[in-house]
Structure formats: C-alpha cells, structure tokens
C-alpha atoms as a PDB file:
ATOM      1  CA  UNK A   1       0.000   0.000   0.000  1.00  0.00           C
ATOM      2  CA  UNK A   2       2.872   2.282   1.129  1.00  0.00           C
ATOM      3  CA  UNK A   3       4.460   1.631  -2.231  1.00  0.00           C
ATOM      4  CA  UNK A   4       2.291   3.071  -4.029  1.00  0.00           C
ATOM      5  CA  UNK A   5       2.014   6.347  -2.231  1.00  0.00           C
ATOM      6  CA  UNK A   6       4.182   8.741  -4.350  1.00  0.00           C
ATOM      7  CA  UNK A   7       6.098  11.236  -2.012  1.00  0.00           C
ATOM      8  CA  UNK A   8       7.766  14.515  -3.369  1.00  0.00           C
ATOM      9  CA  UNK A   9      11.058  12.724  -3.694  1.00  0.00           C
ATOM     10  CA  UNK A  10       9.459  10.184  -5.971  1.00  0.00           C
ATOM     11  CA  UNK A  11       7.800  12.627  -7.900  1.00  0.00           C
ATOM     12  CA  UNK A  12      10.788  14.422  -9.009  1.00  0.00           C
ATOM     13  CA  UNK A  13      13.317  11.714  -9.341  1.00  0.00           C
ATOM     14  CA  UNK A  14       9.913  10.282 -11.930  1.00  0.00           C
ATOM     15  CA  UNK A  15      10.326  13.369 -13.927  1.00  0.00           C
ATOM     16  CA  UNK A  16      14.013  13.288 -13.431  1.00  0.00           C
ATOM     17  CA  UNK A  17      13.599   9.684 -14.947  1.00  0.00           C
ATOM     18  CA  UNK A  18      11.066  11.304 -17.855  1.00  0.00           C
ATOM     19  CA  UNK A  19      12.932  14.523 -18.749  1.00  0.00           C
ATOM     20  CA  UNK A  20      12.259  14.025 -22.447  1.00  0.00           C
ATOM     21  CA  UNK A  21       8.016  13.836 -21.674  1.00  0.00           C
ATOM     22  CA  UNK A  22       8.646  17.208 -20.572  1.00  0.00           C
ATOM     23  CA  UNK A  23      10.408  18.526 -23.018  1.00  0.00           C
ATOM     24  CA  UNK A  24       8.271  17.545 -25.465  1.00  0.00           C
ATOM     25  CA  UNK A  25       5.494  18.770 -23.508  1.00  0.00           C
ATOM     26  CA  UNK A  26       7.382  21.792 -23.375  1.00  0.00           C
ATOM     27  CA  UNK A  27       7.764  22.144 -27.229  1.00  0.00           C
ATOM     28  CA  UNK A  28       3.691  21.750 -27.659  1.00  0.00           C
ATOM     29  CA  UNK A  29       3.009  24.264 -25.055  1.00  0.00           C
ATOM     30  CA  UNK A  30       5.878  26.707 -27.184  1.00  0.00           C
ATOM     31  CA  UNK A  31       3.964  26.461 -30.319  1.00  0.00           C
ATOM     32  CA  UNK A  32       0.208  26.576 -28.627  1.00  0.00           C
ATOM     33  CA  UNK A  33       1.686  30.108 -26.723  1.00  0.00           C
ATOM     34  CA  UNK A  34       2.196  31.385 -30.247  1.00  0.00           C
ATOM     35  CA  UNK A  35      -0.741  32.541 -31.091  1.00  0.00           C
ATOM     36  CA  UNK A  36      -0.879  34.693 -28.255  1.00  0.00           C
ATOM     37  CA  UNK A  37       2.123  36.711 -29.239  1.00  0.00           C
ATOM     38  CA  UNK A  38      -0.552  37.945 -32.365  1.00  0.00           C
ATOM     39  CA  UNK A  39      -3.584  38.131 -30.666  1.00  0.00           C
ATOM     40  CA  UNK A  40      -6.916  39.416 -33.079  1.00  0.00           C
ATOM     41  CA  UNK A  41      -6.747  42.881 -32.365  1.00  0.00           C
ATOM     42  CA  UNK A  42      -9.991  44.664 -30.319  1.00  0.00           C
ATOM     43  CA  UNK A  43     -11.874  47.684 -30.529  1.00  0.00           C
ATOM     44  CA  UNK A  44     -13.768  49.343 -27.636  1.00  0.00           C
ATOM     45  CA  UNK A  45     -16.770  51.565 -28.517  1.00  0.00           C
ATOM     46  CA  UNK A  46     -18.281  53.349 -25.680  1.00  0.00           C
ATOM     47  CA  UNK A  47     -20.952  56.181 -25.543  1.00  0.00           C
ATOM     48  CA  UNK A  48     -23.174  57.770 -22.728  1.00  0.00           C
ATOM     49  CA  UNK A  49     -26.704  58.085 -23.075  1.00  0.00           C
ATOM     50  CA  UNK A  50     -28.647  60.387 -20.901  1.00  0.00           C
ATOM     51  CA  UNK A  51     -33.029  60.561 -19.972  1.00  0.00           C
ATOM     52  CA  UNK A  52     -34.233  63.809 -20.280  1.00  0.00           C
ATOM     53  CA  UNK A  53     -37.901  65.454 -18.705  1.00  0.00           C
ATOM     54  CA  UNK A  54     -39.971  67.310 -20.874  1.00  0.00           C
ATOM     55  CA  UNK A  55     -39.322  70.875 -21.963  1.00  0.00           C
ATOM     56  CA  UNK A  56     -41.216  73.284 -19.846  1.00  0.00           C
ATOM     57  CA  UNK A  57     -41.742  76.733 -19.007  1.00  0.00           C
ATOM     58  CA  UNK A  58     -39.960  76.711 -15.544  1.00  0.00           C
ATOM     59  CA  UNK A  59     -37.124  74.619 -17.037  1.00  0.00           C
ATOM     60  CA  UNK A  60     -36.288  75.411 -20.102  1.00  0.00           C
ATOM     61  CA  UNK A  61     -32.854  73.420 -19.891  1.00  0.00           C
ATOM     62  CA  UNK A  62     -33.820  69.923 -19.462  1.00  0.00           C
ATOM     63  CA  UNK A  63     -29.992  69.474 -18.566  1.00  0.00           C
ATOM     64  CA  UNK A  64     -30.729  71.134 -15.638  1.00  0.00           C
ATOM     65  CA  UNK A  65     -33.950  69.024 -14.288  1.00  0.00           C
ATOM     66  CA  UNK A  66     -32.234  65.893 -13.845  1.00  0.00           C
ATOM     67  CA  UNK A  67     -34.355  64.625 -10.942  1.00  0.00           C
ATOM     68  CA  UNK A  68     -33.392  61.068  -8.999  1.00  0.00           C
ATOM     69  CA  UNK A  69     -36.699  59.820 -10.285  1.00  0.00           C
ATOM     70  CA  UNK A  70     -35.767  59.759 -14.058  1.00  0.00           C
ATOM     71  CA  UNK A  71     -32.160  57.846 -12.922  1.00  0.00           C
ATOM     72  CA  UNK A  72     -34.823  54.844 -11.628  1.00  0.00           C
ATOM     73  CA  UNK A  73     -36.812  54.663 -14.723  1.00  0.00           C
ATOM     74  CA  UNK A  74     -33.611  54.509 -16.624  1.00  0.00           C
ATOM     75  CA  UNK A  75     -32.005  51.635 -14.666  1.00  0.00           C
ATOM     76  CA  UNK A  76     -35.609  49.933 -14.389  1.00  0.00           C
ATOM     77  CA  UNK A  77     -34.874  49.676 -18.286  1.00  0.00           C
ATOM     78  CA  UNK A  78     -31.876  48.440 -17.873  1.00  0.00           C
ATOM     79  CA  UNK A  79     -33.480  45.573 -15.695  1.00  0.00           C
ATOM     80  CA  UNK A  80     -35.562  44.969 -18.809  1.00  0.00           C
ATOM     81  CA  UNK A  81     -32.519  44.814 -21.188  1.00  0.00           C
ATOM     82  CA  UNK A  82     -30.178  42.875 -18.693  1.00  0.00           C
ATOM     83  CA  UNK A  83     -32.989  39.943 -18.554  1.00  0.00           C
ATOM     84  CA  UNK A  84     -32.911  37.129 -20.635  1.00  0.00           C
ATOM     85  CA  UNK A  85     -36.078  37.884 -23.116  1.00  0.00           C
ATOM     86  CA  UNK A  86     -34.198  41.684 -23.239  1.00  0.00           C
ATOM     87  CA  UNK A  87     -30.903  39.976 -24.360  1.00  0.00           C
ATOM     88  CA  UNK A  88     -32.371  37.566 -26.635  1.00  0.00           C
ATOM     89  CA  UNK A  89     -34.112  40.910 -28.057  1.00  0.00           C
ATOM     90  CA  UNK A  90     -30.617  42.365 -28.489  1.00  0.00           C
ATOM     91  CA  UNK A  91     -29.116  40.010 -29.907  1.00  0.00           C
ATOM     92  CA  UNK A  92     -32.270  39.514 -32.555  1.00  0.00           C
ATOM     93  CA  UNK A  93     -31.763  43.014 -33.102  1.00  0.00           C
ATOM     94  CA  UNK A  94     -27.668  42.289 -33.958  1.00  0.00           C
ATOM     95  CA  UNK A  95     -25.532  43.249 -30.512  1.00  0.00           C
ATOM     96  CA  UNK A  96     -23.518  39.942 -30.315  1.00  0.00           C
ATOM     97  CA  UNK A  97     -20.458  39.582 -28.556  1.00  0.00           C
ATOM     98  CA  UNK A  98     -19.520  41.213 -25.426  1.00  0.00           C
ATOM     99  CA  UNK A  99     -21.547  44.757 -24.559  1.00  0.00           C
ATOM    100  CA  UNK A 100     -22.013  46.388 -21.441  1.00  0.00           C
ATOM    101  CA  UNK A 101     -24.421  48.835 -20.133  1.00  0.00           C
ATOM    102  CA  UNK A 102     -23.686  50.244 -16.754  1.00  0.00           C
ATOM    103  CA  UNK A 103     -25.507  53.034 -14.938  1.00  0.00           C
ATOM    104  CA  UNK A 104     -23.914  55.896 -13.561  1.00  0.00           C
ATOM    105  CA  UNK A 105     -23.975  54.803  -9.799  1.00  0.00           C
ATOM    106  CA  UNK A 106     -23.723  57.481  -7.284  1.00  0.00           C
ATOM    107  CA  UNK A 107     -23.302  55.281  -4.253  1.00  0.00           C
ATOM    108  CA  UNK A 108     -21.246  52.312  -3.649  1.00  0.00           C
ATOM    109  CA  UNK A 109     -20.921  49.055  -5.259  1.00  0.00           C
ATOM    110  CA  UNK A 110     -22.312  47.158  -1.782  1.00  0.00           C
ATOM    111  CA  UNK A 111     -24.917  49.814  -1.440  1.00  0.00           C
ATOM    112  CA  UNK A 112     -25.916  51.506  -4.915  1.00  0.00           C
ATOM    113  CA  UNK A 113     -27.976  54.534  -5.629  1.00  0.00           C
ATOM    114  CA  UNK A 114     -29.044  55.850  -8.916  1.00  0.00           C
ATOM    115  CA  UNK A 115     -29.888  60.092  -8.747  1.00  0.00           C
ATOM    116  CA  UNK A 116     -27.945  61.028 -12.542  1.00  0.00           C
ATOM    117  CA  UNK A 117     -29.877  59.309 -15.194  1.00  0.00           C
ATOM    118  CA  UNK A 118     -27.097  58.699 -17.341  1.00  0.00           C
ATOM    119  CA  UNK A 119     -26.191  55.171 -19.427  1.00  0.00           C
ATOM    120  CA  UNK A 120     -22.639  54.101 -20.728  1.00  0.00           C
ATOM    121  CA  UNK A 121     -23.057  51.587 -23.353  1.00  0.00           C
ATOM    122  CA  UNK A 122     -19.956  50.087 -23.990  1.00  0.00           C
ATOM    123  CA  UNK A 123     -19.028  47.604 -26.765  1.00  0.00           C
ATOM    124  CA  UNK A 124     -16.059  45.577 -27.596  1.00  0.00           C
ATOM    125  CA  UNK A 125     -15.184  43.633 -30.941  1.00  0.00           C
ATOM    126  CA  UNK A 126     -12.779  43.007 -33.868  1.00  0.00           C
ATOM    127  CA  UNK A 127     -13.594  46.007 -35.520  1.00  0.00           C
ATOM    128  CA  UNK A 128     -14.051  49.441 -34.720  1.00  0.00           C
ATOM    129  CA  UNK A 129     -16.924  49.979 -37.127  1.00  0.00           C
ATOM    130  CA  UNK A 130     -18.644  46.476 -35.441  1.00  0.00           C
ATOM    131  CA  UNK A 131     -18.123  47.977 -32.042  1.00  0.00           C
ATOM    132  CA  UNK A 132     -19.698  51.338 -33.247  1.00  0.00           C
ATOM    133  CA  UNK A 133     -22.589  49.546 -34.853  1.00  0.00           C
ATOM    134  CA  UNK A 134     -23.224  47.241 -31.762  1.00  0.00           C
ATOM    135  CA  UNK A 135     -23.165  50.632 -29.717  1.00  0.00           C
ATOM    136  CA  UNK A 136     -25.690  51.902 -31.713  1.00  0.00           C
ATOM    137  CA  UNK A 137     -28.123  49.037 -31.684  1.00  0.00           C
ATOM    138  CA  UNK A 138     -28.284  48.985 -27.906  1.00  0.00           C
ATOM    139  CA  UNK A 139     -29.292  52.292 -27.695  1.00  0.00           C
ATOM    140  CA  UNK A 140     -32.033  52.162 -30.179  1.00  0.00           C
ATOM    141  CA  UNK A 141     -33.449  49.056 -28.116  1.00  0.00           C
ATOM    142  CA  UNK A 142     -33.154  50.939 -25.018  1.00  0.00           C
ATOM    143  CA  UNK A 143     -35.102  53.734 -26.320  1.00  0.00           C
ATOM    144  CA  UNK A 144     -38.092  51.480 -27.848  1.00  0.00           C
ATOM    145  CA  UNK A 145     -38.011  49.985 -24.101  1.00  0.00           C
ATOM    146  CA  UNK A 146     -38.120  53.400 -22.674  1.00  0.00           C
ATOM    147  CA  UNK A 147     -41.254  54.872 -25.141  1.00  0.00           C
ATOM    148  CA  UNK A 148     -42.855  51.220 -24.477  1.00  0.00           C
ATOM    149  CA  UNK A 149     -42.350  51.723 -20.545  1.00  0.00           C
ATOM    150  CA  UNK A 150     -43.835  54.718 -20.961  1.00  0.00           C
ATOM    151  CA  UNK A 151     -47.056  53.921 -23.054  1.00  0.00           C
ATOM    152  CA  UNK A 152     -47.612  51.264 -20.418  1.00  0.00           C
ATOM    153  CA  UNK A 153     -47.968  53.867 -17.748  1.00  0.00           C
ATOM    154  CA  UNK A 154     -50.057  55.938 -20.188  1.00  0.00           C
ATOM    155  CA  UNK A 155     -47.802  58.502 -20.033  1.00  0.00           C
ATOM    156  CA  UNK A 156     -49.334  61.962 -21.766  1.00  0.00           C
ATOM    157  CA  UNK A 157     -47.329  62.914 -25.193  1.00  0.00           C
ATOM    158  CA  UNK A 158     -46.211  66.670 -23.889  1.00  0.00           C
ATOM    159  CA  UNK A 159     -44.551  64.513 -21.050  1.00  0.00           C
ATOM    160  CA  UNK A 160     -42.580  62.344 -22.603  1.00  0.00           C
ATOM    161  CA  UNK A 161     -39.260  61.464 -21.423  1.00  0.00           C
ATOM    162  CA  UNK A 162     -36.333  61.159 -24.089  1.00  0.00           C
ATOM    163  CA  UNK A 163     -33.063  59.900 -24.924  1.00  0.00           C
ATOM    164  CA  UNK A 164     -30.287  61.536 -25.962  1.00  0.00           C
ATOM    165  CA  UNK A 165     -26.516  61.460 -26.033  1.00  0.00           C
ATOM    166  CA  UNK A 166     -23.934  62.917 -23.862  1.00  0.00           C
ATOM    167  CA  UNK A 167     -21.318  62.084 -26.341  1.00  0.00           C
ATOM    168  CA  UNK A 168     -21.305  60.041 -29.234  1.00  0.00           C
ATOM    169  CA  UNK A 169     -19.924  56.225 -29.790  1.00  0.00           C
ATOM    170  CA  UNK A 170     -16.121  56.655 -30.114  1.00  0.00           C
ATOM    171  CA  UNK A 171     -14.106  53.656 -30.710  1.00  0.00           C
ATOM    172  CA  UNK A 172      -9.858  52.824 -28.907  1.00  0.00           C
ATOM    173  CA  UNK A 173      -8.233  50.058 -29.942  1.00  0.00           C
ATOM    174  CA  UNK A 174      -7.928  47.714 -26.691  1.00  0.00           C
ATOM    175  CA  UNK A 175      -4.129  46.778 -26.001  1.00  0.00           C
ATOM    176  CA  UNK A 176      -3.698  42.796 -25.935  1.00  0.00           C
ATOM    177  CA  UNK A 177      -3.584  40.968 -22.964  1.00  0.00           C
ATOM    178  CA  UNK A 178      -1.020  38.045 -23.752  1.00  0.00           C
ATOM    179  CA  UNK A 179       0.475  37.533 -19.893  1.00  0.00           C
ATOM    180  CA  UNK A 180      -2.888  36.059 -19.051  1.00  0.00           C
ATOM    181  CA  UNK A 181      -2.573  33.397 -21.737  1.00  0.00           C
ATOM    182  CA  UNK A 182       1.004  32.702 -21.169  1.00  0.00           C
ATOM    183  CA  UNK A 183       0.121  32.014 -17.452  1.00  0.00           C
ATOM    184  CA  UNK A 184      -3.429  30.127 -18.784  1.00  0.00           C
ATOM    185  CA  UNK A 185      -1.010  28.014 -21.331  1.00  0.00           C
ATOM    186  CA  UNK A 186       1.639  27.771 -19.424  1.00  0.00           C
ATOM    187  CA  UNK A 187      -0.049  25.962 -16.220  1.00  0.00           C
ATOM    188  CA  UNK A 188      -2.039  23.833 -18.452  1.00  0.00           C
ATOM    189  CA  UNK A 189       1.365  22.732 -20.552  1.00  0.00           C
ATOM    190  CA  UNK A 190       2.997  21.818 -17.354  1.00  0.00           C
ATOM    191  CA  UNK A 191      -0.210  19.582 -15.418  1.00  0.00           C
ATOM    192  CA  UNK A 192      -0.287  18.122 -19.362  1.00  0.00           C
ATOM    193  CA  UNK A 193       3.505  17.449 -19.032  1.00  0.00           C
ATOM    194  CA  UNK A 194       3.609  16.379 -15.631  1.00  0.00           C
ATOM    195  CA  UNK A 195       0.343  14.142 -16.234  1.00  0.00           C
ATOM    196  CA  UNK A 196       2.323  12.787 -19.546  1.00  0.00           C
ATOM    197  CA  UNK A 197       5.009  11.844 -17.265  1.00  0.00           C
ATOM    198  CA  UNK A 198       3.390   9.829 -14.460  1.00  0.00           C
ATOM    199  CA  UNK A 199       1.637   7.658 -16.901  1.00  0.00           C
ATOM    200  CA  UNK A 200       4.939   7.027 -18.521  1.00  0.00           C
ATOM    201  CA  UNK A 201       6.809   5.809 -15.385  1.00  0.00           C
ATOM    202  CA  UNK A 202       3.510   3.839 -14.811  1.00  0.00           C
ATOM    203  CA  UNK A 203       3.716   2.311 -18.067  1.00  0.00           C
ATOM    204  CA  UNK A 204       7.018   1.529 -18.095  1.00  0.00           C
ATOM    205  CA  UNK A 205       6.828  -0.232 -14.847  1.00  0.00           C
ATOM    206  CA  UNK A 206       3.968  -2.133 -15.343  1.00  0.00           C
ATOM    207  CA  UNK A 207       5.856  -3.786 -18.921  1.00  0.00           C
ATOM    208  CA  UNK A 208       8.925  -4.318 -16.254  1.00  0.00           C
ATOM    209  CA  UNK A 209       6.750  -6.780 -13.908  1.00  0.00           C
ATOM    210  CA  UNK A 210       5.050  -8.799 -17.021  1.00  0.00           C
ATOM    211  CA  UNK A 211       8.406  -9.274 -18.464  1.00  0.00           C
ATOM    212  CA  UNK A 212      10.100 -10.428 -15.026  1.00  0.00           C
ATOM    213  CA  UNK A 213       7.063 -12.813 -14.370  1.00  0.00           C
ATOM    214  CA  UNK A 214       6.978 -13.907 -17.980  1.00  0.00           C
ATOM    215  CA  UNK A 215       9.915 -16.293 -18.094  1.00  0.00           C
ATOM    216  CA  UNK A 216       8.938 -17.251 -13.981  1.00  0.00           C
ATOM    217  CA  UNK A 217       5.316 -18.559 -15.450  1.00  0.00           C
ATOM    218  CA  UNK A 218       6.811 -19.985 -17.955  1.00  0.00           C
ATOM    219  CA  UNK A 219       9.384 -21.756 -15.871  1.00  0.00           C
ATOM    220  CA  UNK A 220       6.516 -22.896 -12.958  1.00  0.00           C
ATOM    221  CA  UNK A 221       4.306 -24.320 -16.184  1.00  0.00           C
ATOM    222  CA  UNK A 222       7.370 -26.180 -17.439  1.00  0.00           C
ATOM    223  CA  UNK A 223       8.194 -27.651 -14.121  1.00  0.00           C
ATOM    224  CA  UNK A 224       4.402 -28.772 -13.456  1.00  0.00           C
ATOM    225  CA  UNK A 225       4.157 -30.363 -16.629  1.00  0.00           C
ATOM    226  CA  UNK A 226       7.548 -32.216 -16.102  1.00  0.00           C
ATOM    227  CA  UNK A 227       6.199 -33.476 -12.739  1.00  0.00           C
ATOM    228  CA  UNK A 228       2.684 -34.722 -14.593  1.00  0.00           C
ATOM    229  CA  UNK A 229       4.968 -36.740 -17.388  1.00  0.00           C
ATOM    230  CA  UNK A 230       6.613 -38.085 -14.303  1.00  0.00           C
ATOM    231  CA  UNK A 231       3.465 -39.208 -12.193  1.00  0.00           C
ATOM    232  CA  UNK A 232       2.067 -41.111 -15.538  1.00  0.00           C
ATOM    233  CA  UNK A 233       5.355 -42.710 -15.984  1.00  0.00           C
ATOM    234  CA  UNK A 234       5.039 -44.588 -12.323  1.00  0.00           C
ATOM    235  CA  UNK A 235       3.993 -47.785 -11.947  1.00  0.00           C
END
C-alpha cells in the first residue's frame, strides 16, 4: 500500500527519470503560446446616453432638471434589457459579442444609488466599425423599451421622457492581454507534461513486472508439466 504512495522525492526523481516527456510537452506548449504573441486585435466603442424630462416653461434646460426619479426609470430599463427575453431581443436586433451597459452609480458598489440618469453603453469587438454599430443598436433598443415603458404607464405625449446622447460612440483600440494566456497556457502545458510523465513511469513499470514474471510462469508451467509426465510414468 505504502508503495504506491508517491512522495515529493518520488515525484521528481519520476520526472528526473522522464525529462524528455517534458520537453516535449514543453515544445507543444511553445507552439500553442504562439498565437498569443498575435492576438486578433480589439476595438472598444463606448458612448453615454442620458433621460431627459420634458421641456417646460420653468425649465427650459432639461440638462438642468435631472431629478433622482428619471435615474430609476432609466435603470428599471436596464433591468428589462439585462434579462434574458431583453438579451435575446438584443441580440435579434444584432448586438452579439460582449456589450455592457452600466448606470452611472452614485453610491457604492455594496450599497448603490441611482440620482444622474445617465447610461454608458460600452461595446467591444474586432472592428471598430462592429463595435460602433453594436453601440448603436443597444441604444435604439433601449429607447423602444423606454417609449414602451412609458405607453404602459399611459404617459401623456407633452410629457414624454427622451433619450439623448452625452457624447457620441467613439471607438480605442484595446491593447492585448497576452500575460494572461502565457500564465493560462503555461499551467495547463505543465499539469499536461507532468500528467504525460506519471503515466509514462507507470507504463514503463507495469511492462517491467510482465516481463520479469513472464519467463517465472513460464518456468513454474514447465516444471508442473515435467512433474505430470513423471506421475504417468510410475507404476
């Protein structure tokens, strides 16, 4: 039982014993790290959206009336967009890929509160037009969720909440991250190399003890049958 327990010592003086499973384990993991020296280069589009109140009298700025109470209807839209019916309407409507829309969050992360009704829609794929595009088809679902929010309520025309946009969707190139797939390679190269190794030794052993009780067998069988020819020969 106690031989088969492998202790530290036996580990290494196994790979010791297997250096060449590791190099060539080494060699694969070279060529798969490769490809992360060129990663496909990524594009981040990002633009801020922002819920204005109705044009009146008293406020003639609607810049200026940003009340707490529009910043809730916003995120509640957001809720309705973040759900799984409002992503499978996104990506219906052509957002695929990886898109983000976070509200601007005057409180904390453990304890969040929403008084500026401002969006960020954020986008990121291969290319910068994509990324725009993506941008751009988020917001138009968010503002058919906001108009259909409001007809729900039965909300009067002249008080009509809109949309429109603090700035514009602009587009950086991201830069690549390759030390995250070196280290993501890497570890899997080595537990492949390691693993590679261990069933090696195991291998190798295992053909040891059927060739040393091959010729043993052989030798018992041979002696049994000698003693049978024997027996019959008696009187």
């Amino acid at each position: 039982m106690d031989r088969d327990v492998l202790t530290p010592e036996g580990l290494a003086r196994v790979l010791l014993r297997r250096w060449y499973v590791l190099l060539l384990a080494a060699l694969v993991t070279a060529a798969a790290c490769y490809p992360a020296l060129r990663p496909a280069p990524r594009y981040q589009s990002s633009a801020v959206l922002v819920v204005k109140p109705p044009r009146t009298d008293n406020q003639p700025n609607q810049l200026t009336n940003l009340q707490p109470s529009l910043a809730m209807v916003s995120y509640a839209v957001v809720q309705r967009l973040q759900s799984p019916a409002g992503r499978a309407e996104l990506k219906a409507a052509g957002a695929h890929g990886s898109y983000r829309l976070t509200p601007r969050n005057s409180g904390t992360s453990a304890t969040p509160y929403y008084s500026i009704p401002t969006l960020q829609v954020e986008a990121e794929q291969t290319a910068p037009e994509e990324a725009d595009r993506v941008v751009q088809v988020v917001i138009d679902v968010y503002e058919r969720h906001l108009q259909a929010l409001q007809a729900e309520q039965k909300v009067p025309a002249g008080t009509l909440l809109t949309v429109d946009l603090v700035n514009r969707p602009g587009t950086v190139a991201l830069p690549p991250n390759r030390t995250r797939a070196y280290a993501g390679v890497g570890a899997l190269g080595t537990l492949a190399g390691v693993v590679c190794a261990l069933w090696t030794e195991r291998y190798a052993a295992g053909r040891r003890r059927r060739q040393e009780a091959g010729p043993t067998g052989q030798g018992d069988q041979g002696g049994g049958g000698q003693g049978a020819s024997a027996r019959h020969r008696a009187p």
